[in-house]
Protein backbone atom coordinates (compact mmCIF):
# COMPACT_ATOMS: atom_id res chain seq x y z
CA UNK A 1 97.11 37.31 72.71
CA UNK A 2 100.82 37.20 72.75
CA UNK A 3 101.29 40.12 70.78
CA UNK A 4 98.67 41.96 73.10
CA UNK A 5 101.15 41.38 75.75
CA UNK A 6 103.97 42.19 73.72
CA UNK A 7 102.61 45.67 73.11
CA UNK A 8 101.76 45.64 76.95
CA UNK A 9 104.41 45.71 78.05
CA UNK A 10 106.02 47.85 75.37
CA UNK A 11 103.74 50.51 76.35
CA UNK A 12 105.07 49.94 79.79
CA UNK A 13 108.50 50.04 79.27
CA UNK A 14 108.12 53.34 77.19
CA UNK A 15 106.29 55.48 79.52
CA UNK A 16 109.14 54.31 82.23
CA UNK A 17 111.32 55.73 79.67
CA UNK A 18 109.47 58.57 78.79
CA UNK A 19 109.02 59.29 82.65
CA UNK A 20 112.72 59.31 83.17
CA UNK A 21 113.59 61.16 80.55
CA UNK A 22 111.73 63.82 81.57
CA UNK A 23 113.23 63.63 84.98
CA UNK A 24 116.42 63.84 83.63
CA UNK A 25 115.93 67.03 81.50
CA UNK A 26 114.38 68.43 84.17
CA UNK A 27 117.41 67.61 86.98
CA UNK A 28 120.28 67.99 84.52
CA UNK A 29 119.34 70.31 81.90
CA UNK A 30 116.61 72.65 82.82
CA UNK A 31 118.45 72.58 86.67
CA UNK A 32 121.43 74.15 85.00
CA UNK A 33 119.72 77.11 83.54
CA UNK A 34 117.94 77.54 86.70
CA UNK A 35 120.73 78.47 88.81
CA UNK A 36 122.30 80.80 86.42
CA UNK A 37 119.35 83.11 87.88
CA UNK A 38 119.24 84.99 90.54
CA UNK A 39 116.57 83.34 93.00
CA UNK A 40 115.93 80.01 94.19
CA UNK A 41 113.04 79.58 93.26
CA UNK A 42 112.90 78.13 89.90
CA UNK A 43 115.17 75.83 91.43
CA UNK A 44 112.96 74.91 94.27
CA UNK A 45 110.13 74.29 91.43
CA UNK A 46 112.26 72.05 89.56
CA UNK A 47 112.80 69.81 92.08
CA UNK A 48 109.20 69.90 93.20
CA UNK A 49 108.19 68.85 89.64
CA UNK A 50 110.05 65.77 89.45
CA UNK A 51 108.22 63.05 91.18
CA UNK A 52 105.01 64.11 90.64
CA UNK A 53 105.56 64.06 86.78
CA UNK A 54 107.41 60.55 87.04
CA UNK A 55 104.39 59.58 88.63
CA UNK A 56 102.05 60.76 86.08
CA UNK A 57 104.01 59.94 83.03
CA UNK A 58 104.39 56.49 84.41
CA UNK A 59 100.82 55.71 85.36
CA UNK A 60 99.17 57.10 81.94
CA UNK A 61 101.37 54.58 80.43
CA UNK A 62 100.50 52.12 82.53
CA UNK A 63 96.18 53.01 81.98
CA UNK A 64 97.17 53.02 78.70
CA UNK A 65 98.52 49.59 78.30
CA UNK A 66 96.21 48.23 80.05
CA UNK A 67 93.51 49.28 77.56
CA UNK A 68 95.39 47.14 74.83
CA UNK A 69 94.36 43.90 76.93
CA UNK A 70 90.88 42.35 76.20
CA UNK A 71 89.60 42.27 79.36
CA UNK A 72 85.87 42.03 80.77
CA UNK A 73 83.95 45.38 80.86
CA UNK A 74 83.52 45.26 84.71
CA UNK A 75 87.75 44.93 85.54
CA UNK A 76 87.93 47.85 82.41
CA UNK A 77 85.25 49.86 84.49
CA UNK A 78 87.33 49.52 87.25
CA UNK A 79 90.49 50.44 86.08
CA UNK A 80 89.19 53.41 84.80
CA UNK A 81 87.83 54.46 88.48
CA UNK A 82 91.19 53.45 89.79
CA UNK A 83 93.19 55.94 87.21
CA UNK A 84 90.89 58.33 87.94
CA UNK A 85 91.34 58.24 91.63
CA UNK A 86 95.28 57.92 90.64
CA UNK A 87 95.38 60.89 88.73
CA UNK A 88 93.15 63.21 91.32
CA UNK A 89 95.67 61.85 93.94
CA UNK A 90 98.68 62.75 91.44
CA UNK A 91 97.36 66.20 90.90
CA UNK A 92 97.14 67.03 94.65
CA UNK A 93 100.43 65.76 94.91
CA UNK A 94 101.73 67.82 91.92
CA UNK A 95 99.98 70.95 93.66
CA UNK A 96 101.11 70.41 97.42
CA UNK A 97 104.97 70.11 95.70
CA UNK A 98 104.44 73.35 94.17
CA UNK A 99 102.81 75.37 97.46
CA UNK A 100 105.78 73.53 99.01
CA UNK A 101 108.58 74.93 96.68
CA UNK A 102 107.07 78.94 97.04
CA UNK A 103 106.64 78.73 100.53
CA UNK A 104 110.09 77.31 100.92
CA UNK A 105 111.19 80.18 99.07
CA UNK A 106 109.60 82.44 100.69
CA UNK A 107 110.81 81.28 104.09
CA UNK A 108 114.65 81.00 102.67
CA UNK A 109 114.49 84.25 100.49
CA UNK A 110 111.67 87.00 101.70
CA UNK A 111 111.44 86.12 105.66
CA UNK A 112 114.98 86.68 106.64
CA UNK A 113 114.77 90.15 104.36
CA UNK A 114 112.07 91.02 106.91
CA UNK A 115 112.51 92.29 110.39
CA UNK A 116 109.13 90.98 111.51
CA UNK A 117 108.79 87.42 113.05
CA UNK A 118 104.91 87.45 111.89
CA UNK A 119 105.21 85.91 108.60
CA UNK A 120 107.94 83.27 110.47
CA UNK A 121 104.99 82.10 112.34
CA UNK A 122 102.43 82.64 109.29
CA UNK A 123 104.36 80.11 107.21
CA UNK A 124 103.63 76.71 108.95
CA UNK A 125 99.92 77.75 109.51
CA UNK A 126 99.93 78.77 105.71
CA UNK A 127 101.35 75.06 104.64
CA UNK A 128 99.43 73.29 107.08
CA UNK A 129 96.47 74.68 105.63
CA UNK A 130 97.26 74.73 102.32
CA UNK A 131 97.46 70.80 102.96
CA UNK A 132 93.65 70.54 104.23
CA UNK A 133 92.39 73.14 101.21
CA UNK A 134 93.87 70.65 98.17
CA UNK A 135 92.81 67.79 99.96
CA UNK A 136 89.31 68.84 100.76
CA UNK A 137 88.71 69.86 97.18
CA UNK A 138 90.25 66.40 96.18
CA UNK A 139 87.92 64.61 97.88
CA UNK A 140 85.18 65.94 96.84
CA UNK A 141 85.93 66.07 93.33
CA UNK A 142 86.11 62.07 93.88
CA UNK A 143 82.72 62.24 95.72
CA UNK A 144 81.49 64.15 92.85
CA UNK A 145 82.38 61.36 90.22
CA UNK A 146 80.99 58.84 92.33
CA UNK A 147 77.68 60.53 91.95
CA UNK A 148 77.83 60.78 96.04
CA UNK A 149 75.98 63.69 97.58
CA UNK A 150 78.14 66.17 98.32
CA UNK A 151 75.62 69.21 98.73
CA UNK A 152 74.29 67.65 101.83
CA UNK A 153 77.95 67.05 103.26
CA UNK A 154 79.04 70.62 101.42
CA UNK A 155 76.10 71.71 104.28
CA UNK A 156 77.00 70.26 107.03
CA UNK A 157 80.59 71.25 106.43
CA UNK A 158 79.08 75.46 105.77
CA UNK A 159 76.89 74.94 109.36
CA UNK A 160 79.90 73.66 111.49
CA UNK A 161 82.47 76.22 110.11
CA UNK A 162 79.66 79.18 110.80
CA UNK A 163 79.92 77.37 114.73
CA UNK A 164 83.34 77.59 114.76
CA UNK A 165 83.69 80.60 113.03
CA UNK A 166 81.39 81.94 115.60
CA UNK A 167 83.39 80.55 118.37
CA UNK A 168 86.41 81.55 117.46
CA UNK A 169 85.88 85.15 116.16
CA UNK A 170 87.78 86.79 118.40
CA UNK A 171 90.55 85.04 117.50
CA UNK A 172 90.19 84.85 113.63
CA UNK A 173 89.66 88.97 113.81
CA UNK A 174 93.24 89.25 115.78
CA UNK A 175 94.93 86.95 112.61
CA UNK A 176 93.11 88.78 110.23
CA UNK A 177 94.52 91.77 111.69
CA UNK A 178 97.60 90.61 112.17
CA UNK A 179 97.47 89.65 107.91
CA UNK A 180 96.88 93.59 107.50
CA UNK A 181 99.46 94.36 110.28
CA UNK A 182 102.41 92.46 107.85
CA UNK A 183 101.05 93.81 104.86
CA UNK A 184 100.65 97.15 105.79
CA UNK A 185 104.01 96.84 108.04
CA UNK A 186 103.03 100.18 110.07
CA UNK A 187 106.04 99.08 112.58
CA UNK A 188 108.42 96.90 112.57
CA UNK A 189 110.63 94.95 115.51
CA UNK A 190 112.59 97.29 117.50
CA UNK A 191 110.38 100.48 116.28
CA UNK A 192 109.11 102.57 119.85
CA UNK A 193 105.44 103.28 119.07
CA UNK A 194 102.84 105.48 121.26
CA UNK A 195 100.06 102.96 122.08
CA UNK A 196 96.18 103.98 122.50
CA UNK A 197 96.42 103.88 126.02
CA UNK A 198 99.62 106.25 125.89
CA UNK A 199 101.96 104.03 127.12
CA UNK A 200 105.42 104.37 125.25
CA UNK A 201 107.65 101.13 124.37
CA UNK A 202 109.68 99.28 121.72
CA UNK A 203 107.84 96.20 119.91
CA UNK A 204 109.51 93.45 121.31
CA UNK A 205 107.54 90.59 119.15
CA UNK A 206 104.32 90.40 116.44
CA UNK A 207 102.39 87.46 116.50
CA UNK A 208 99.72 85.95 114.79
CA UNK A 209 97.05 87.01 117.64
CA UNK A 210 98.73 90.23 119.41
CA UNK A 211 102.12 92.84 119.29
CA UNK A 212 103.89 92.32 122.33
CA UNK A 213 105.69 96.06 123.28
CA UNK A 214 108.22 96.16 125.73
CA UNK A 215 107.72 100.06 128.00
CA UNK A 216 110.06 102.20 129.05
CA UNK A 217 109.32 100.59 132.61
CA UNK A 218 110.86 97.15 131.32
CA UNK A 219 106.89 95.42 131.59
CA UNK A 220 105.41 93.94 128.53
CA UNK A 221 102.42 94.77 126.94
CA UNK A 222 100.37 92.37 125.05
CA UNK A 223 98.34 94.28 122.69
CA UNK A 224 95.82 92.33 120.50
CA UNK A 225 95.91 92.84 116.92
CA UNK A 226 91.99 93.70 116.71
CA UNK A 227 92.92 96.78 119.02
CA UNK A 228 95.85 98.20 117.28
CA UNK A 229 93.83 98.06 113.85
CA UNK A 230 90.99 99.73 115.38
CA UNK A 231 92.82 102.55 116.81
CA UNK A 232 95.77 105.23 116.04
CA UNK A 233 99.25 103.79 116.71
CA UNK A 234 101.68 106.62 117.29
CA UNK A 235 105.24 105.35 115.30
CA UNK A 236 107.96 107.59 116.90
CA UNK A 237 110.84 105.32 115.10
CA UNK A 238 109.33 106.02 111.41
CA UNK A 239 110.21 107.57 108.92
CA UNK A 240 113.36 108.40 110.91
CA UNK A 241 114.03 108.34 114.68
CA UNK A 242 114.53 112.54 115.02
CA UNK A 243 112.37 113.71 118.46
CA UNK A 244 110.94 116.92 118.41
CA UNK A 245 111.48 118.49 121.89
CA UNK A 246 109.53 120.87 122.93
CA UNK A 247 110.56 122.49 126.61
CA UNK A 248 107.83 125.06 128.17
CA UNK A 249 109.94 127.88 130.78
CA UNK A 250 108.54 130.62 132.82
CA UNK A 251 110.08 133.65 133.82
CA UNK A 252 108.76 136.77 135.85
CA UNK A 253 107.00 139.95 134.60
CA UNK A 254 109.30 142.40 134.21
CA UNK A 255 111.87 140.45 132.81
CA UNK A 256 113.65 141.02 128.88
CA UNK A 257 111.88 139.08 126.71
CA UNK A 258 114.88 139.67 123.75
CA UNK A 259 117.30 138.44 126.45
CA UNK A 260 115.08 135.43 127.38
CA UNK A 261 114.63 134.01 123.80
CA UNK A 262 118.31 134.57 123.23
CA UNK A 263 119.56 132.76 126.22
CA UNK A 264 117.47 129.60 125.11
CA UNK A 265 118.64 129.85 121.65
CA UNK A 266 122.29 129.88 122.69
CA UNK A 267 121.79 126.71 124.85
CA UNK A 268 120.13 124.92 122.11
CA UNK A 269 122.94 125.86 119.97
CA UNK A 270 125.76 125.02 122.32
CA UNK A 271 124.57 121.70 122.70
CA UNK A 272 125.90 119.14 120.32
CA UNK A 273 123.05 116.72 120.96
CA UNK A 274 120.63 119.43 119.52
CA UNK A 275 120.50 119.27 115.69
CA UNK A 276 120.86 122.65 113.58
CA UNK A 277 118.49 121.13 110.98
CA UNK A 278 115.92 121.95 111.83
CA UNK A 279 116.48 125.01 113.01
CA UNK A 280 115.63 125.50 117.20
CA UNK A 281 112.92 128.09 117.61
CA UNK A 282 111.54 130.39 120.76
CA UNK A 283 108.01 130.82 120.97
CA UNK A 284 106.44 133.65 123.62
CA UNK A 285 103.43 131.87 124.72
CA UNK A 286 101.01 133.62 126.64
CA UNK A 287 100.66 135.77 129.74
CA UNK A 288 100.32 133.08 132.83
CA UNK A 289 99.19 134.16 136.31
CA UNK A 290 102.47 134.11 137.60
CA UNK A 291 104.89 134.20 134.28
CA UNK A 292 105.35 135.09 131.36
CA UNK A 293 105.57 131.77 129.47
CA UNK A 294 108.02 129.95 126.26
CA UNK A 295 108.19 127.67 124.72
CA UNK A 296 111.57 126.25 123.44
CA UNK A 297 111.53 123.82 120.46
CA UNK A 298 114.50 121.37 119.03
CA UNK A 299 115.44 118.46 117.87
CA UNK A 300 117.52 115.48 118.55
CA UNK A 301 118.84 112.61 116.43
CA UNK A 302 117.04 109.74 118.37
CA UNK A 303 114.09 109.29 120.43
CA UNK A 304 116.31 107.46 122.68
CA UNK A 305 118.11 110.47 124.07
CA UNK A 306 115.00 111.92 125.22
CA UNK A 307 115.10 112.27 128.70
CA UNK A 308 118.94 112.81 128.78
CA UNK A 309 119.10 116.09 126.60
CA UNK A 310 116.22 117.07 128.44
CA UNK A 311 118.28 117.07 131.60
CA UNK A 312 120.67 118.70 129.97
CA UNK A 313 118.79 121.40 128.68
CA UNK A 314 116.87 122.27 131.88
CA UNK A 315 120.02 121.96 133.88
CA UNK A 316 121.61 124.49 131.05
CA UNK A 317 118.61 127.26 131.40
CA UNK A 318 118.66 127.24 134.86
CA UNK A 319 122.52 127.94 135.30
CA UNK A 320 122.06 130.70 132.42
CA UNK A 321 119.19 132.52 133.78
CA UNK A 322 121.38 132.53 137.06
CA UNK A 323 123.96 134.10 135.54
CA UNK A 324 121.86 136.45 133.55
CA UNK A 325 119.28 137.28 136.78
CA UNK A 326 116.61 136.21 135.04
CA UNK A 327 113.94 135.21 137.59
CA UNK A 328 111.67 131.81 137.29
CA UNK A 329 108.61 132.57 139.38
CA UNK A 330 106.92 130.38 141.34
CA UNK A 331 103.24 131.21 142.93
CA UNK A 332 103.02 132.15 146.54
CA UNK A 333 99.84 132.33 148.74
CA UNK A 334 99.35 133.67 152.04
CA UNK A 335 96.53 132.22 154.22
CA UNK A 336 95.47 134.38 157.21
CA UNK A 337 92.93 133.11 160.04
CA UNK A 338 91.28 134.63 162.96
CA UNK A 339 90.86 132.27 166.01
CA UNK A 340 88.27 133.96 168.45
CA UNK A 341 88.07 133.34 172.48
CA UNK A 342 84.85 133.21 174.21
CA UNK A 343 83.49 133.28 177.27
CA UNK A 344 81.18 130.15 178.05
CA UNK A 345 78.77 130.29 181.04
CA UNK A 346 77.13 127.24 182.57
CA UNK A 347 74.04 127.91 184.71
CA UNK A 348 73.42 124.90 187.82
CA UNK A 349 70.53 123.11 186.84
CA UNK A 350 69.29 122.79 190.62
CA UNK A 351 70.35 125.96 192.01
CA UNK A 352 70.81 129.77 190.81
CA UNK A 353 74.22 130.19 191.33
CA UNK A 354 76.62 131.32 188.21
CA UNK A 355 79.48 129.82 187.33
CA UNK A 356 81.98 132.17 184.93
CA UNK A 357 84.35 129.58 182.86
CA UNK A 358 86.68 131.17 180.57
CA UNK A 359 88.82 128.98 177.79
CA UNK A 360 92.38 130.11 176.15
């Protein structure tokens, strides 16, 4: 019996060894490799390894010793439950340590690379249920040994997420949008973007549920994500802020065209804010009721300058077409009327004498 002990606590003294050993490669050793690389997250992983293999190492060495004792079936029956339940608990540890490590990673490393604050907000829903996934599937793995029955609980659990799936559709469709809306990345913070209902802003914030855009009128727009992955979003930032410009004139009939394209392509070159690449172009149009109409095209390094150059340009044509007596029409319409003046007469009803009344 003595030596049974002996060996007992041999066994338990080894696997402490063993355990730190392993702990000490890992910090000392393998840590040193680890940050001759270029990301963290080997590092991260290292460190996220270390208890949950002490703990293992440890507590096979202590099932393990205890199997050299003779004791009674029943206390060996239950050990064996207990190091079962032990090493389930272990693994989720072992598990959660890792998801812990890459998602720290992720949020030191990836998310600051990013200019959206979506996956910011993703990453504390994404470890908080990360948590309830491992631990669900630990449980019932224990359940499962215990011979419970887990197919009527595995239905219950099916029937109330179908409620609250149900319930909460909406909702769940604007994540699951906002999942493609990251991946995808069709705009980013700060990008102006065309929305379905044609209103014209920056995105100020995307969240899990909806893209706030701020409009040019300084009011925000909260746009769930369901809608913007249903419909066309208009990017006007990507792949490059340039702004096509496109300027419709009308001048008078009679007037020479060759002179009229000419004096719009000398603005648009004498401006500095109007690029050269591409190239601006005059297009005759059509013949209007009033005008003959063009169409002047350009472009501009940013969106932003929109409305300015556009000033500038129409305040440009009009002083040239002044100087060059070049006529802008505008339609004029006469209305005539003809107001007549009668005579009214009103006959007494009791006697027969006329009256003659006469309005102006």
């Amino acid at each position: 019996m003595l030596v049974k002990f002996i060996i007992f606590f041999g066994i338990i003294i080894v696997s402490l060894f063993l355990a730190k050993l392993v702990v000490y490669i890992l910090a000392r050793k393998i840590a040193k490799l680890a940050k001759k690389t270029k990301t963290e997250l080997d590092d991260l992983i290292i460190v996220s390894l270390k208890k949950p293999l002490f703990l293992i190492i440890f507590g096979s060495g202590i099932y393990i010793a205890l199997g050299q004792l003779s004791l009674p079936e029943k206390l060996n029956t239950f050990f064996r439950e207990v190091f079962f339940i032990f090493t389930v608990l272990a693994g989720v540890y072992l598990v959660l340590s890792l998801l812990q490590a890459v998602l720290n990673w992720y949020a030191r490393e990836v998310a600051p690379k990013t200019k959206s604050r979506f996956d910011d907000q993703f990453i504390p829903l994404l470890r908080k249920l990360s948590k309830v996934v491992v631990i669900v599937i630990a449980a019932l793995i224990v359940m499962e040994h215990f011979h419970y029955d887990i197919k009527a609980l595995v239905t219950t659990l099916g029937v109330a997420s179908l409620a609250i799936a149900l319930a909460v559709q909406e909702t769940l469709g604007n994540v699951i949008a906002g999942l493609g809306i990251i991946v995808d990345r069709p705009f980013q913070i700060g990008d102006r973007v065309q929305l379905p209902s044609g209103e014209i802003g920056d995105v100020y914030e995307i969240g899990l549920r909806s893209v706030k855009v701020l409009t040019l009128d300084h009011t925000m727009v909260v746009v769930p994500n369901a809608d913007i992955g249903k419909n066309r979003i208009i990017n006007l930032s990507y792949p490059d802020p340039k702004l096509k410009l496109k300027i419709p004139i009308g001048v008078a009939y009679g007037s020479d065209l060759e002179k009229v394209k000419n004096c719009l392509l000398d603005i648009a070159h004498q401006l500095p804010e109007v690029l050269n690449e591409p190239e601006p172009k005059v297009y005759f149009l059509k013949f209007n009721d009033f005008s003959l109409d063009f169409l002047l095209i350009c472009w501009i390094d940013s969106y932003t300058n929109k409305f300015a150059i556009t000033d500038k340009i129409n305040m440009a044509i009009n002083q040239k077409f002044i100087e060059q007596n070049i006529s802008i029409p505008f339609p004029i319409r006469e209305v005539t009327g003809e107001i007549e003046i009668k005579n009214s007469k009103h006959q007494a009803p009791n006697n027969k004498s006329q009256t003659n009344s006469k309005f102006q």
